[in-house]
PDB file of N, CA and C in Angstrom:
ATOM      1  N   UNK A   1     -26.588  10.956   7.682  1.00  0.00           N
ATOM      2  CA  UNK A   1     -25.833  10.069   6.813  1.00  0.00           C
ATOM      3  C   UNK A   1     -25.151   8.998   7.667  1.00  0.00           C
ATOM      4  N   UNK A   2     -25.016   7.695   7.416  1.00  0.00           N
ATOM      5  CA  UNK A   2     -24.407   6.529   8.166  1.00  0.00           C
ATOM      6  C   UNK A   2     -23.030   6.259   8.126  1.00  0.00           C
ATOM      7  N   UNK A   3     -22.426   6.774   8.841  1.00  0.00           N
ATOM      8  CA  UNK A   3     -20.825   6.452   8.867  1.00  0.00           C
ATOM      9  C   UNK A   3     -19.911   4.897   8.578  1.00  0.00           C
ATOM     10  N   UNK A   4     -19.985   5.208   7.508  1.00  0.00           N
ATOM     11  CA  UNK A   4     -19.249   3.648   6.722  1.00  0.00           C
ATOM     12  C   UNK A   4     -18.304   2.895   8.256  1.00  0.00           C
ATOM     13  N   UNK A   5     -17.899   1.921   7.861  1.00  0.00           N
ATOM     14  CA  UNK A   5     -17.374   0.844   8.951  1.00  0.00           C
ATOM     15  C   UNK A   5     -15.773   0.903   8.546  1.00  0.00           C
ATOM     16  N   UNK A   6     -14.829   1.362   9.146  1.00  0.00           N
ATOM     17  CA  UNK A   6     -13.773   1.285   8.936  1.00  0.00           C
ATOM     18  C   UNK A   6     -13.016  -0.293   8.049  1.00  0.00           C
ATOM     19  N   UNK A   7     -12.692   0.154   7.154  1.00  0.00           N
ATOM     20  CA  UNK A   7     -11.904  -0.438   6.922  1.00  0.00           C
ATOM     21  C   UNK A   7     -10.534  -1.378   7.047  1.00  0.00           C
ATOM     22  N   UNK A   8     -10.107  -2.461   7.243  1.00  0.00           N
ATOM     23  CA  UNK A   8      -8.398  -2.871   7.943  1.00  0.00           C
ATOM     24  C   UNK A   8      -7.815  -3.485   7.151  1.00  0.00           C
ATOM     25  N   UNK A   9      -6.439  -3.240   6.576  1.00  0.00           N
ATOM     26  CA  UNK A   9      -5.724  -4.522   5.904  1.00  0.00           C
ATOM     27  C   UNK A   9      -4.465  -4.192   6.704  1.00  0.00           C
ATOM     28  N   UNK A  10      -3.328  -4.509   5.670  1.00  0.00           N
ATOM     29  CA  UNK A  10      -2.159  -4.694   5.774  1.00  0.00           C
ATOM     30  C   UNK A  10      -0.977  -3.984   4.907  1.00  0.00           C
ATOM     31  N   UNK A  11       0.081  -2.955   5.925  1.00  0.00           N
ATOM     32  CA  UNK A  11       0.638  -2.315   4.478  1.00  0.00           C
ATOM     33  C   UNK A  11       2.216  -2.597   4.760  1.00  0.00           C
ATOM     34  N   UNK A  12       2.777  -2.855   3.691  1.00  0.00           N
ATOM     35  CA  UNK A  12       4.506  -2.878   3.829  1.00  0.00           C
ATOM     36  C   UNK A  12       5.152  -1.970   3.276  1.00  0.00           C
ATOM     37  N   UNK A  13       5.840  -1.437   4.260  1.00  0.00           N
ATOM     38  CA  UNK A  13       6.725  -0.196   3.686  1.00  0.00           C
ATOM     39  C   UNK A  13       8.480  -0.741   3.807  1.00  0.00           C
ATOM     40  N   UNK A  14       8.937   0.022   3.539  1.00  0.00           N
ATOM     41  CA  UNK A  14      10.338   0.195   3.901  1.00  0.00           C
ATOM     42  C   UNK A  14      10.719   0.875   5.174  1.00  0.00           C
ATOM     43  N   UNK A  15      12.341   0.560   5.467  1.00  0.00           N
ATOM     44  CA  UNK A  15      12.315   0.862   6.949  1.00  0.00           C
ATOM     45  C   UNK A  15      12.042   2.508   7.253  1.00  0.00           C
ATOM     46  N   UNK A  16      12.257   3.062   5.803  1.00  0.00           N
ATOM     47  CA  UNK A  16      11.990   4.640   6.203  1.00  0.00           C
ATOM     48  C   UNK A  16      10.658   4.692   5.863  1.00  0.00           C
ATOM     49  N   UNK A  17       9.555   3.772   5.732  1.00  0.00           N
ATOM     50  CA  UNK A  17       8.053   4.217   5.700  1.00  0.00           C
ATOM     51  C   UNK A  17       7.949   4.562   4.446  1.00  0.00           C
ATOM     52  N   UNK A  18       8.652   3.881   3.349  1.00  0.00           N
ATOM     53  CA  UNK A  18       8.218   4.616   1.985  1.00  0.00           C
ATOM     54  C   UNK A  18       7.521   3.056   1.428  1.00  0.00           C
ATOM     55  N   UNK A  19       6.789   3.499   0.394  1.00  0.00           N
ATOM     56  CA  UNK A  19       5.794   2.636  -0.530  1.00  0.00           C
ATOM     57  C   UNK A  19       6.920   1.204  -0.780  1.00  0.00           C
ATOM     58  N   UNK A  20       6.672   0.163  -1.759  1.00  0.00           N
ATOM     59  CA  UNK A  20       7.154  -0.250  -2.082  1.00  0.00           C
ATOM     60  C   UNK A  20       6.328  -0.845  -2.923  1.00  0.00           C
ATOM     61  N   UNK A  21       6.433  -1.044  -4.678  1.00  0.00           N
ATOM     62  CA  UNK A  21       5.856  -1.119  -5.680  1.00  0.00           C
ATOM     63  C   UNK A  21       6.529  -2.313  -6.246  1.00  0.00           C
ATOM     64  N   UNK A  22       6.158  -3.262  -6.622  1.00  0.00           N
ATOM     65  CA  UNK A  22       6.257  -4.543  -7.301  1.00  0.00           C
ATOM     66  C   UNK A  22       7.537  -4.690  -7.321  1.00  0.00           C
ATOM     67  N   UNK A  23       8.132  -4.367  -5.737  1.00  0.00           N
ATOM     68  CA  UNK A  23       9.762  -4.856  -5.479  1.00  0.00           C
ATOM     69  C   UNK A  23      10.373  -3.386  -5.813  1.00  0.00           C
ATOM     70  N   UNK A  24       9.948  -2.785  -6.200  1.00  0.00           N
ATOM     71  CA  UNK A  24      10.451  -1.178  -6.819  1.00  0.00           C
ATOM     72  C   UNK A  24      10.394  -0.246  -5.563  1.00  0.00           C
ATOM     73  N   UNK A  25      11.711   0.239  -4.928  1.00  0.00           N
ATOM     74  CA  UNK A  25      11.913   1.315  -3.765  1.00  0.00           C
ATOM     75  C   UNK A  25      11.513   2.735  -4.315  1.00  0.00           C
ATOM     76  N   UNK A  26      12.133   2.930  -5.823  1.00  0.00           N
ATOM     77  CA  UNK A  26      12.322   4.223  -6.165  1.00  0.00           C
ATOM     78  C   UNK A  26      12.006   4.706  -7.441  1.00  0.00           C
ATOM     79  N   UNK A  27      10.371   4.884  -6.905  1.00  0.00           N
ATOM     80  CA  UNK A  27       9.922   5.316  -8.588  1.00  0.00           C
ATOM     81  C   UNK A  27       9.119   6.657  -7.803  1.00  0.00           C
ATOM     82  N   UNK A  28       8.454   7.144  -9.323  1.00  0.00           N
ATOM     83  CA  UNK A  28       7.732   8.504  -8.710  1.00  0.00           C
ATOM     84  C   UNK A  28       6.558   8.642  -8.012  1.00  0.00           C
ATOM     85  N   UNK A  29       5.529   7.062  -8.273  1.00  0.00           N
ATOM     86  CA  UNK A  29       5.119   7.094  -7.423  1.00  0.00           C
ATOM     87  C   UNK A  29       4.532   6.537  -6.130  1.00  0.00           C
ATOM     88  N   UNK A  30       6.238   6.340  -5.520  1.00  0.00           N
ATOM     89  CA  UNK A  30       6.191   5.730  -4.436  1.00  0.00           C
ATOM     90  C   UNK A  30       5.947   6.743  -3.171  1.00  0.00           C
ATOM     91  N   UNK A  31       5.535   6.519  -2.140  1.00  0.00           N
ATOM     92  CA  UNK A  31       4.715   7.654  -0.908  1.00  0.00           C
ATOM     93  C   UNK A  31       5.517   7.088  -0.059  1.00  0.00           C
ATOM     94  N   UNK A  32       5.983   8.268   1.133  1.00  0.00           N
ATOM     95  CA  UNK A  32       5.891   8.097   2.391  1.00  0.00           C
ATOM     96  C   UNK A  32       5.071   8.230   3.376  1.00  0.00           C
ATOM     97  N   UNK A  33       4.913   7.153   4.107  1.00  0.00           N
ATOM     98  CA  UNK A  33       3.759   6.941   5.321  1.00  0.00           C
ATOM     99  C   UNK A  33       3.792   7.216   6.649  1.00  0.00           C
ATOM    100  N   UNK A  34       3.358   8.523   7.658  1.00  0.00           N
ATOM    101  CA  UNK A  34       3.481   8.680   8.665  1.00  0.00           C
ATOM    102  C   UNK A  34       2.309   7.754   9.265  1.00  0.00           C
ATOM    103  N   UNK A  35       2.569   7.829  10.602  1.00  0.00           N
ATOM    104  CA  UNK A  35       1.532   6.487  11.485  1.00  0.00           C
ATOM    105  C   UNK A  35       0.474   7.998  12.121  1.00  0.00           C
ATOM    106  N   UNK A  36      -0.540   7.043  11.389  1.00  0.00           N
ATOM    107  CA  UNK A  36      -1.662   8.165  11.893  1.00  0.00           C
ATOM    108  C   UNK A  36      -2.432   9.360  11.174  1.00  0.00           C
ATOM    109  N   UNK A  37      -1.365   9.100  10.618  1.00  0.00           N
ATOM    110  CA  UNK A  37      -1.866  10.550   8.796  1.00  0.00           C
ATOM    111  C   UNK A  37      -2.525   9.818   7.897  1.00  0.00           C
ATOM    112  N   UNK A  38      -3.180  10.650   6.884  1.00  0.00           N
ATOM    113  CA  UNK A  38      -3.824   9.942   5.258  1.00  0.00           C
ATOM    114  C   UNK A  38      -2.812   9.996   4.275  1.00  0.00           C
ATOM    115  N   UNK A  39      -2.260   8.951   3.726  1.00  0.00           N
ATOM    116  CA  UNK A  39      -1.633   9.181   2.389  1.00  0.00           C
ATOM    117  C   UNK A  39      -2.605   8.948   1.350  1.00  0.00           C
ATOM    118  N   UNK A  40      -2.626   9.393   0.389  1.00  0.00           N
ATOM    119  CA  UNK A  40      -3.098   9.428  -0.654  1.00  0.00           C
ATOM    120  C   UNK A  40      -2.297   9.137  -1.710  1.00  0.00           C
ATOM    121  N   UNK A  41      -2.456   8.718  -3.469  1.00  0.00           N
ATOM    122  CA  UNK A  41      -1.620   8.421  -4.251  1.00  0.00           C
ATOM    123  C   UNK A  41      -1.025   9.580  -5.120  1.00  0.00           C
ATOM    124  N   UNK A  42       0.497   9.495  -5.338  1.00  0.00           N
ATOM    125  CA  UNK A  42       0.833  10.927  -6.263  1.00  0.00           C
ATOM    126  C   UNK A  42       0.269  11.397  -7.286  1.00  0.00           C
ATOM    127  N   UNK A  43       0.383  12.522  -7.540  1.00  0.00           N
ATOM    128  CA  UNK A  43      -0.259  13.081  -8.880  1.00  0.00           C
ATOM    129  C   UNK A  43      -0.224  12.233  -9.946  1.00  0.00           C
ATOM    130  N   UNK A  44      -1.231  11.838 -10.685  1.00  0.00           N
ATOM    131  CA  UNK A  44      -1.064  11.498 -11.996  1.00  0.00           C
ATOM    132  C   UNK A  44      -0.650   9.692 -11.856  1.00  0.00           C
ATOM    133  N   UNK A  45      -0.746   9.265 -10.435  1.00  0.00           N
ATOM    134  CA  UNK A  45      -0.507   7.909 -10.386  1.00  0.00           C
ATOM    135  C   UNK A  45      -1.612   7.242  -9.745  1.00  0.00           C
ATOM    136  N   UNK A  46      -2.157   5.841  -9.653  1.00  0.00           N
ATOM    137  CA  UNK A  46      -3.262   5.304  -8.956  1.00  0.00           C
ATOM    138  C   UNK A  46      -2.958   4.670  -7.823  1.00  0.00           C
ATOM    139  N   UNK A  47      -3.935   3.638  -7.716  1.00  0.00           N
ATOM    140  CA  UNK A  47      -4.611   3.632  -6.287  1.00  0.00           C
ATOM    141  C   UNK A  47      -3.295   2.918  -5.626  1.00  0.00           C
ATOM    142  N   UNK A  48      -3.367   3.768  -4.408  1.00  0.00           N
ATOM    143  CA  UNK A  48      -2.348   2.772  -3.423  1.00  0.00           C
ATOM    144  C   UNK A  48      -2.559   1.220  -3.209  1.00  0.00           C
ATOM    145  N   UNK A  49      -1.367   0.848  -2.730  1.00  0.00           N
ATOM    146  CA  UNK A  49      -2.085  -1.310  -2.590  1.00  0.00           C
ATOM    147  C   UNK A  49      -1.623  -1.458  -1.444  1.00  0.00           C
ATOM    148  N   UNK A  50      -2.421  -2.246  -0.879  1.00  0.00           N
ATOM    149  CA  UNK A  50      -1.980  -2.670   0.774  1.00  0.00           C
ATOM    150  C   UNK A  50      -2.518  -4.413   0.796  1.00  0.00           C
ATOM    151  N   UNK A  51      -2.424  -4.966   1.340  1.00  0.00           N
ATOM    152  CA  UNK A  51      -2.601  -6.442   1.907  1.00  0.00           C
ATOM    153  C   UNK A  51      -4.176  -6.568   2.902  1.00  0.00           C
ATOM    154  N   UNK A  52      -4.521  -7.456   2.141  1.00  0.00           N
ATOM    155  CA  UNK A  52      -6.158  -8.207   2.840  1.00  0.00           C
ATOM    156  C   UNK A  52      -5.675  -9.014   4.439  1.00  0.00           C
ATOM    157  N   UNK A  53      -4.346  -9.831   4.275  1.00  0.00           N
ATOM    158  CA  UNK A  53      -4.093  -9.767   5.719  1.00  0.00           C
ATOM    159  C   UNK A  53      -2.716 -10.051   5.645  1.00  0.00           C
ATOM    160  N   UNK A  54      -2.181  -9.971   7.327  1.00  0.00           N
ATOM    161  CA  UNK A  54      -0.929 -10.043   7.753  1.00  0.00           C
ATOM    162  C   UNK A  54      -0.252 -11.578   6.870  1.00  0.00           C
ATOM    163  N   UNK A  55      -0.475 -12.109   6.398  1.00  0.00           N
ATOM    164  CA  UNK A  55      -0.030 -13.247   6.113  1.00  0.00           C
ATOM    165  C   UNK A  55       0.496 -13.314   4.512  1.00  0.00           C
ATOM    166  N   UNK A  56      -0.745 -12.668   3.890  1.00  0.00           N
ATOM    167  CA  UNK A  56      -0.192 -12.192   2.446  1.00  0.00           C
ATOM    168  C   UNK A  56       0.977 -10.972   2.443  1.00  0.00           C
ATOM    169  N   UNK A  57       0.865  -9.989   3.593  1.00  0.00           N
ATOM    170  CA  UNK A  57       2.152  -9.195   3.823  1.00  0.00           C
ATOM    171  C   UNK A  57       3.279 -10.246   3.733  1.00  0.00           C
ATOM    172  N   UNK A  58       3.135 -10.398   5.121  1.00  0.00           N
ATOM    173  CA  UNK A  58       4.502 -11.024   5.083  1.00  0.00           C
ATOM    174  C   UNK A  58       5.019 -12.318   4.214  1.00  0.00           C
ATOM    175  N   UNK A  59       4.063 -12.828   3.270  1.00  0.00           N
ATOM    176  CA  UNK A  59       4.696 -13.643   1.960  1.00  0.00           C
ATOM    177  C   UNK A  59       5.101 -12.682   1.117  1.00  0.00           C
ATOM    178  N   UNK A  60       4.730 -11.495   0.884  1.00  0.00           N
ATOM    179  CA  UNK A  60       5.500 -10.752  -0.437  1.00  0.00           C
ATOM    180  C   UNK A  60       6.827 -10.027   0.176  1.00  0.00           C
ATOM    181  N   UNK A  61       6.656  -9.823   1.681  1.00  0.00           N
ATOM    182  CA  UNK A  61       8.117  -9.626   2.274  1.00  0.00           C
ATOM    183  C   UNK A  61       9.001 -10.619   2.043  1.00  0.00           C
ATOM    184  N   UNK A  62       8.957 -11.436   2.181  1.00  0.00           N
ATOM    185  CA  UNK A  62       9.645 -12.604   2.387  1.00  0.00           C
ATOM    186  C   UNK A  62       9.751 -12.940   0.786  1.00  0.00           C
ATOM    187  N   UNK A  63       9.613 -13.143   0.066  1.00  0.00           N
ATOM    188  CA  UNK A  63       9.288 -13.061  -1.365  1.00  0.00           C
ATOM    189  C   UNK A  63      10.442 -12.138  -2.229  1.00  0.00           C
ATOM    190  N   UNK A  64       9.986 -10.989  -1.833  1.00  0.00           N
ATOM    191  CA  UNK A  64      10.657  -9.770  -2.025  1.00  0.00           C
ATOM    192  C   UNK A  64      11.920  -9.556  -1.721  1.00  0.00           C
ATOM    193  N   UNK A  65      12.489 -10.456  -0.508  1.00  0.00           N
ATOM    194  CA  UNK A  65      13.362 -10.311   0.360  1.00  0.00           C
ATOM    195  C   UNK A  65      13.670  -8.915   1.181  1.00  0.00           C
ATOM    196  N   UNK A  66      12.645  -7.864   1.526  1.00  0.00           N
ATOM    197  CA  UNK A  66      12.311  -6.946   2.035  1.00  0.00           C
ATOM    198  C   UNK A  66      12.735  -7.125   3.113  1.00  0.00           C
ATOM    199  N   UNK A  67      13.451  -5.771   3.899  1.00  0.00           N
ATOM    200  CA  UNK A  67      13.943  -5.553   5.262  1.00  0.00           C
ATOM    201  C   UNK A  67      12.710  -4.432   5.604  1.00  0.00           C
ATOM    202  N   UNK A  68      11.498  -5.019   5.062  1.00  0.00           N
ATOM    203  CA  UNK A  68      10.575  -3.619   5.482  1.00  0.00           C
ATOM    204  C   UNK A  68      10.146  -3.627   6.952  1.00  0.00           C
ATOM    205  N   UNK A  69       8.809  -3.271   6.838  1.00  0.00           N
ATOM    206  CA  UNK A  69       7.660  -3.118   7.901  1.00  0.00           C
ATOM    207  C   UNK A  69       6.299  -3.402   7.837  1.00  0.00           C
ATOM    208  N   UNK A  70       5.501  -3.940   8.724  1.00  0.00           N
ATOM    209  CA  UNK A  70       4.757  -4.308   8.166  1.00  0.00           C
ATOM    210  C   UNK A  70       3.438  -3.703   9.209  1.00  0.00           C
ATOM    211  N   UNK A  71       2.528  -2.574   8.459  1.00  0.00           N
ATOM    212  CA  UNK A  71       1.923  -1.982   9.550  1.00  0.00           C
ATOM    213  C   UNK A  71       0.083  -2.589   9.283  1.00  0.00           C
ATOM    214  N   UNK A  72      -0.625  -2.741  10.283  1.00  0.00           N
ATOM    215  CA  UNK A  72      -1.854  -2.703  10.256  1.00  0.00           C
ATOM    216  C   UNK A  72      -2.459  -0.797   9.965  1.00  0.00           C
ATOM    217  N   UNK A  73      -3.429  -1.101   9.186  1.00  0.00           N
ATOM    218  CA  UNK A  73      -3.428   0.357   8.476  1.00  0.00           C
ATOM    219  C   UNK A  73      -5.665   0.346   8.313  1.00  0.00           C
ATOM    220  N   UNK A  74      -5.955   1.929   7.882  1.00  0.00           N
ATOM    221  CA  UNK A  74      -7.153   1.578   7.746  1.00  0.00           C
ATOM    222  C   UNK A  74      -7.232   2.259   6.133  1.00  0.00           C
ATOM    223  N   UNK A  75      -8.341   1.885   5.482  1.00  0.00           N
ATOM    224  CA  UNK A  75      -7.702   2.196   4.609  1.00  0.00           C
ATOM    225  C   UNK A  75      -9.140   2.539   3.819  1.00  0.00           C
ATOM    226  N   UNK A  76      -9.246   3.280   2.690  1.00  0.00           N
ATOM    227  CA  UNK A  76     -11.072   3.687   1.840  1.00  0.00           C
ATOM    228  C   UNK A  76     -10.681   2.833   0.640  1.00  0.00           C
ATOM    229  N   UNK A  77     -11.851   2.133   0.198  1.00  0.00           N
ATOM    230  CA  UNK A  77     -11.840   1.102  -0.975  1.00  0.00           C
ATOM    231  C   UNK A  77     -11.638   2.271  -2.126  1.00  0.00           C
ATOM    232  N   UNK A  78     -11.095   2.051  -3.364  1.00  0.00           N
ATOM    233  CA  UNK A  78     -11.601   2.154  -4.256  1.00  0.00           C
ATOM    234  C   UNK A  78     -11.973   1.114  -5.537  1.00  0.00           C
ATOM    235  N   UNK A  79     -12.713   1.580  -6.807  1.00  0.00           N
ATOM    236  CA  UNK A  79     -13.369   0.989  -7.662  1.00  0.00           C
ATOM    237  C   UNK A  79     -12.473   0.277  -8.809  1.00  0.00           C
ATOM    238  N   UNK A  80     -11.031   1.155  -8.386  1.00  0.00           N
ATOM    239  CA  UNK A  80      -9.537   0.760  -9.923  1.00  0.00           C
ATOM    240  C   UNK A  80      -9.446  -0.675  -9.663  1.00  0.00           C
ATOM    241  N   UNK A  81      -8.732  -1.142 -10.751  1.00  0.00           N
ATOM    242  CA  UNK A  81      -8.608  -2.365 -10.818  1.00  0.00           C
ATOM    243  C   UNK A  81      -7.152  -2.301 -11.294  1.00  0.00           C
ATOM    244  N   UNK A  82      -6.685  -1.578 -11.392  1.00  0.00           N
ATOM    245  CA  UNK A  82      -4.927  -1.709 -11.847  1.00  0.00           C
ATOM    246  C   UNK A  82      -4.772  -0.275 -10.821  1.00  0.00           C
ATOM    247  N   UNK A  83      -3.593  -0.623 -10.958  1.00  0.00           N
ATOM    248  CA  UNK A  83      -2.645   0.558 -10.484  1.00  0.00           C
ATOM    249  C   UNK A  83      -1.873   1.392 -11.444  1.00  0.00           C
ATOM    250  N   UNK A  84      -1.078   2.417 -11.434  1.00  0.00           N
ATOM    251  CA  UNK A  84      -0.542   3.141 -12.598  1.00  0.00           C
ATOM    252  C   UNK A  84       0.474   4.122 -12.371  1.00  0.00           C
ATOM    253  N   UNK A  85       1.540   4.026 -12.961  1.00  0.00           N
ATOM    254  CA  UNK A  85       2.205   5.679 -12.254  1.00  0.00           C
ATOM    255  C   UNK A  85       3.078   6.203 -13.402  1.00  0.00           C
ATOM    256  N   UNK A  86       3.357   7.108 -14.095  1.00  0.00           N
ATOM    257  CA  UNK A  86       4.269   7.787 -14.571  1.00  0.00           C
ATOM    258  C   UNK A  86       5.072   7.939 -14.661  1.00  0.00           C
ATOM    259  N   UNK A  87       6.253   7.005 -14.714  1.00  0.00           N
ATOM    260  CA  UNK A  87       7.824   7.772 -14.847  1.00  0.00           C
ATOM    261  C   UNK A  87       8.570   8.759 -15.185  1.00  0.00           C
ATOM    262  N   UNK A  88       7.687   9.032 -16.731  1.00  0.00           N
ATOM    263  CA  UNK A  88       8.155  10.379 -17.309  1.00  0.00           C
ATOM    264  C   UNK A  88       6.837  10.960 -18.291  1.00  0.00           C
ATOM    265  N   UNK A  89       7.274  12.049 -18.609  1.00  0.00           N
ATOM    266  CA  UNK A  89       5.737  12.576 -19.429  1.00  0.00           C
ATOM    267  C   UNK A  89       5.265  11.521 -20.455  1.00  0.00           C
ATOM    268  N   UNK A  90       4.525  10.933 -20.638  1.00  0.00           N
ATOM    269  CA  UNK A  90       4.135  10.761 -22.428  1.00  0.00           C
ATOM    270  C   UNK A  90       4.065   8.837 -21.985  1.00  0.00           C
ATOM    271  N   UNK A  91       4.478   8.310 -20.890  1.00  0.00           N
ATOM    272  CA  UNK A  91       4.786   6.972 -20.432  1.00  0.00           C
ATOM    273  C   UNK A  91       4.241   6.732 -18.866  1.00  0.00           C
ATOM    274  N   UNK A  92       3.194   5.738 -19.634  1.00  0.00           N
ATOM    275  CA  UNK A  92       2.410   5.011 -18.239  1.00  0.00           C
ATOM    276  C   UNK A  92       2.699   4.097 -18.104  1.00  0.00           C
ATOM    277  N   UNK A  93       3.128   3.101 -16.725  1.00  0.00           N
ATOM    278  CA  UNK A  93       3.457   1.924 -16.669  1.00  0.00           C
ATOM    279  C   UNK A  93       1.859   1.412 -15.630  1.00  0.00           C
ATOM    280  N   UNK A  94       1.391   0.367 -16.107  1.00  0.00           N
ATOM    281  CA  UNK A  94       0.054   0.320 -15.614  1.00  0.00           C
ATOM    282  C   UNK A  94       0.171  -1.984 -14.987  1.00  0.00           C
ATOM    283  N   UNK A  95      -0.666  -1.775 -13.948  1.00  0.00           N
ATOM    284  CA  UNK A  95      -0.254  -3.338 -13.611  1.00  0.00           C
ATOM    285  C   UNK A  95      -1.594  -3.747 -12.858  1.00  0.00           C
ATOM    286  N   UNK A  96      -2.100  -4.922 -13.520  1.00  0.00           N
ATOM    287  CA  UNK A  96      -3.938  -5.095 -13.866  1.00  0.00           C
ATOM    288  C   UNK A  96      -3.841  -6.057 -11.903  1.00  0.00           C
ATOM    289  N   UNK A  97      -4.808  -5.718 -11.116  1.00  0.00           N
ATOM    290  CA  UNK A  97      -4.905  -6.842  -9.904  1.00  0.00           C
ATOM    291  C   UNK A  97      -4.382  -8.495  -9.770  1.00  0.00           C
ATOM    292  N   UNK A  98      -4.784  -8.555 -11.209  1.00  0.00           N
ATOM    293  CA  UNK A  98      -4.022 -10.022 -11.610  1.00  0.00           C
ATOM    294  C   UNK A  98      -2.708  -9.778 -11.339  1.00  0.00           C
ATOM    295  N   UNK A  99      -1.740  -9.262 -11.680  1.00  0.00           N
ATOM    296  CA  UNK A  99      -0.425  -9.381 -11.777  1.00  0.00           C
ATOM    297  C   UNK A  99      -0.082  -8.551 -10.865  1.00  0.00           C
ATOM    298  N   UNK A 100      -0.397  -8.119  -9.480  1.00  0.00           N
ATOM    299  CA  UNK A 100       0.047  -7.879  -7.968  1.00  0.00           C
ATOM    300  C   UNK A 100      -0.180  -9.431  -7.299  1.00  0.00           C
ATOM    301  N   UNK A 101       1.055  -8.994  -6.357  1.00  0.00           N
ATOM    302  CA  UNK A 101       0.864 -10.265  -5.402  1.00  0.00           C
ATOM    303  C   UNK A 101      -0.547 -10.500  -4.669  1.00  0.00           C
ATOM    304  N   UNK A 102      -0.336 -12.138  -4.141  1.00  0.00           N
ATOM    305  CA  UNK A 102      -2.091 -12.366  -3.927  1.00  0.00           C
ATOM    306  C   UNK A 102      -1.932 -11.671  -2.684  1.00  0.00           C
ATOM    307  N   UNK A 103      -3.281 -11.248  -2.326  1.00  0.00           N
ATOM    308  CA  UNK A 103      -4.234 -10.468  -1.277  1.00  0.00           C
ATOM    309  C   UNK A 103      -3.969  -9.168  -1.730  1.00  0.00           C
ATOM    310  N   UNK A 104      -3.609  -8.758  -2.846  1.00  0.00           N
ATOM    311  CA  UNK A 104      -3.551  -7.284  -2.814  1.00  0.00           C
ATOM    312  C   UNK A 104      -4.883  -6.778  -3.203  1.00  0.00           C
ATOM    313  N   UNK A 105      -5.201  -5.311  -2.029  1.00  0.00           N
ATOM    314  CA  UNK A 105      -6.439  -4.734  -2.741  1.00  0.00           C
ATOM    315  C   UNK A 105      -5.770  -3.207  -2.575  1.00  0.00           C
ATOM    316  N   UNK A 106      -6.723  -2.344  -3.670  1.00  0.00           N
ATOM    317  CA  UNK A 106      -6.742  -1.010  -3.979  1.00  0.00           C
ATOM    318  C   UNK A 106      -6.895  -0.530  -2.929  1.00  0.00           C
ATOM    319  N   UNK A 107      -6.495   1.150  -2.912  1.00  0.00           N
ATOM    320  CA  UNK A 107      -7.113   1.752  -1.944  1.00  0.00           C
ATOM    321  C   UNK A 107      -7.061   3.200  -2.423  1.00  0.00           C
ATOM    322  N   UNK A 108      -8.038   4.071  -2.154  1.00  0.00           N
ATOM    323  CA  UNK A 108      -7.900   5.806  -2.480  1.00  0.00           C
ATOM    324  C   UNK A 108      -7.190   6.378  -1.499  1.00  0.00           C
ATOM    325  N   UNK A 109      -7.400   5.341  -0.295  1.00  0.00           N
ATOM    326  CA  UNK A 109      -5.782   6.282   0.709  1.00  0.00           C
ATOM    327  C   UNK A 109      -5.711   5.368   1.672  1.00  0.00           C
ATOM    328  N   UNK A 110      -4.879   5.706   2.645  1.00  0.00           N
ATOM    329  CA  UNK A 110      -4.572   4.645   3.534  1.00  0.00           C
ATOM    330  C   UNK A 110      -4.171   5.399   4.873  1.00  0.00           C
ATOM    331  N   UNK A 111      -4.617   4.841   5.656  1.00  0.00           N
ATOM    332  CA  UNK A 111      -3.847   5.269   7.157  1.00  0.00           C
ATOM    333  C   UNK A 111      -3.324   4.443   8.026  1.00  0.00           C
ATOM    334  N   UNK A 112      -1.725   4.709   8.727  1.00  0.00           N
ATOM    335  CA  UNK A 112      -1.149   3.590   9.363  1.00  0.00           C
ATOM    336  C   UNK A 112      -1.768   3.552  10.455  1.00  0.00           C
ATOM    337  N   UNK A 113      -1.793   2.314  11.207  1.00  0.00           N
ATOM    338  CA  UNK A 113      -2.069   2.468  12.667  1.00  0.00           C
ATOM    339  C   UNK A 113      -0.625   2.127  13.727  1.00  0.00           C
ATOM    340  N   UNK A 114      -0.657   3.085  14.594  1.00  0.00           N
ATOM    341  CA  UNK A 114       0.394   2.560  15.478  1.00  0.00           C
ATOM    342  C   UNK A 114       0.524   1.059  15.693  1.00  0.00           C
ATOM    343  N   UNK A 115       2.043   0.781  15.967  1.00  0.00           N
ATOM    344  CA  UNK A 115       1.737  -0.758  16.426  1.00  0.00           C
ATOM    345  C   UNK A 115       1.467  -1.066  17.678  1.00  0.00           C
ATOM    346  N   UNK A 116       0.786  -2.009  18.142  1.00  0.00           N
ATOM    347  CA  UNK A 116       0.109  -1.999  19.059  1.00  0.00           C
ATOM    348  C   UNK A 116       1.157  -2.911  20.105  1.00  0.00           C
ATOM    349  N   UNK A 117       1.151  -2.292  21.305  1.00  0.00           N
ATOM    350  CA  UNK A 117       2.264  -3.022  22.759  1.00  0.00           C
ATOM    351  C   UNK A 117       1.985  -4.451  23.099  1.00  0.00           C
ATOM    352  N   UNK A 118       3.259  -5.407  22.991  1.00  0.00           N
ATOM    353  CA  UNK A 118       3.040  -6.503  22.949  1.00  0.00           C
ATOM    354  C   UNK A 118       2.758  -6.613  24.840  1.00  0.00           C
ATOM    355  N   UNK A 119       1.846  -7.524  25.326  1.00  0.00           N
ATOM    356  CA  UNK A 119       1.460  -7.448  27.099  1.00  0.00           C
ATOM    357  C   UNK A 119       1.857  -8.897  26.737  1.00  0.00           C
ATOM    358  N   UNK A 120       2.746  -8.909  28.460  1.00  0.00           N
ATOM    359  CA  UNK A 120       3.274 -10.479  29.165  1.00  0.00           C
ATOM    360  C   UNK A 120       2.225 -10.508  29.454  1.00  0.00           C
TER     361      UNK A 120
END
């Protein structure tokens, strides 16, 4: 079998490495991201979103007015086209690719990459 080609975008977290959802710190399903692990999306919520490149990151930081982070990450496509998460039983809040900031793409999981040592 042919080993797919890694994937690269761009992901912004908060300074403690947690998700951050259409300006939203604290919903259910926002994730925390270790550097080097797979996150995946919470139960019953969809696809994680990360940034096509460093540049669309840092406009929705800046945008956002975010004191985040901004990590190079690898990440597996998926096929969703919205995102979705649950607040409470019986209530989906759902938000179509159109209405995420530009460069956002899906993902079925994501992995951070260390940041890499700036050389004089």
């Amino acid at each position: 079998m042919k080993r797919q080609p890694q994937l690269h975008a761009w992901k912004v977290t908060t300074r403690k490495n947690q998700s951050v959802i259409m300006g939203l710190r604290s919903t259910p399903a926002a994730r925390t991201y270790a550097i080097g692990k797979i996150t995946r999306p919470a139960k019953g919520c969809g696809p994680l979103a990360a940034f096509r490149t460093k540049i669309n990151a840092r406009a929705f930081v800046s945008t956002e007015r975010l004191r985040g982070r901004i990590y190079r990450c690898v990440y597996q496509r998926t096929r969703a086209t919205k995102v979705w998460y649950s607040p409470s039983p019986g209530y989906l809040i759902e938000y179509g690719i159109d209405c995420l900031p530009k460069g956002t793409i899906l993902c079925r999981s994501i992995r951070l990459l260390p940041p890499r040592r700036r050389t004089r």
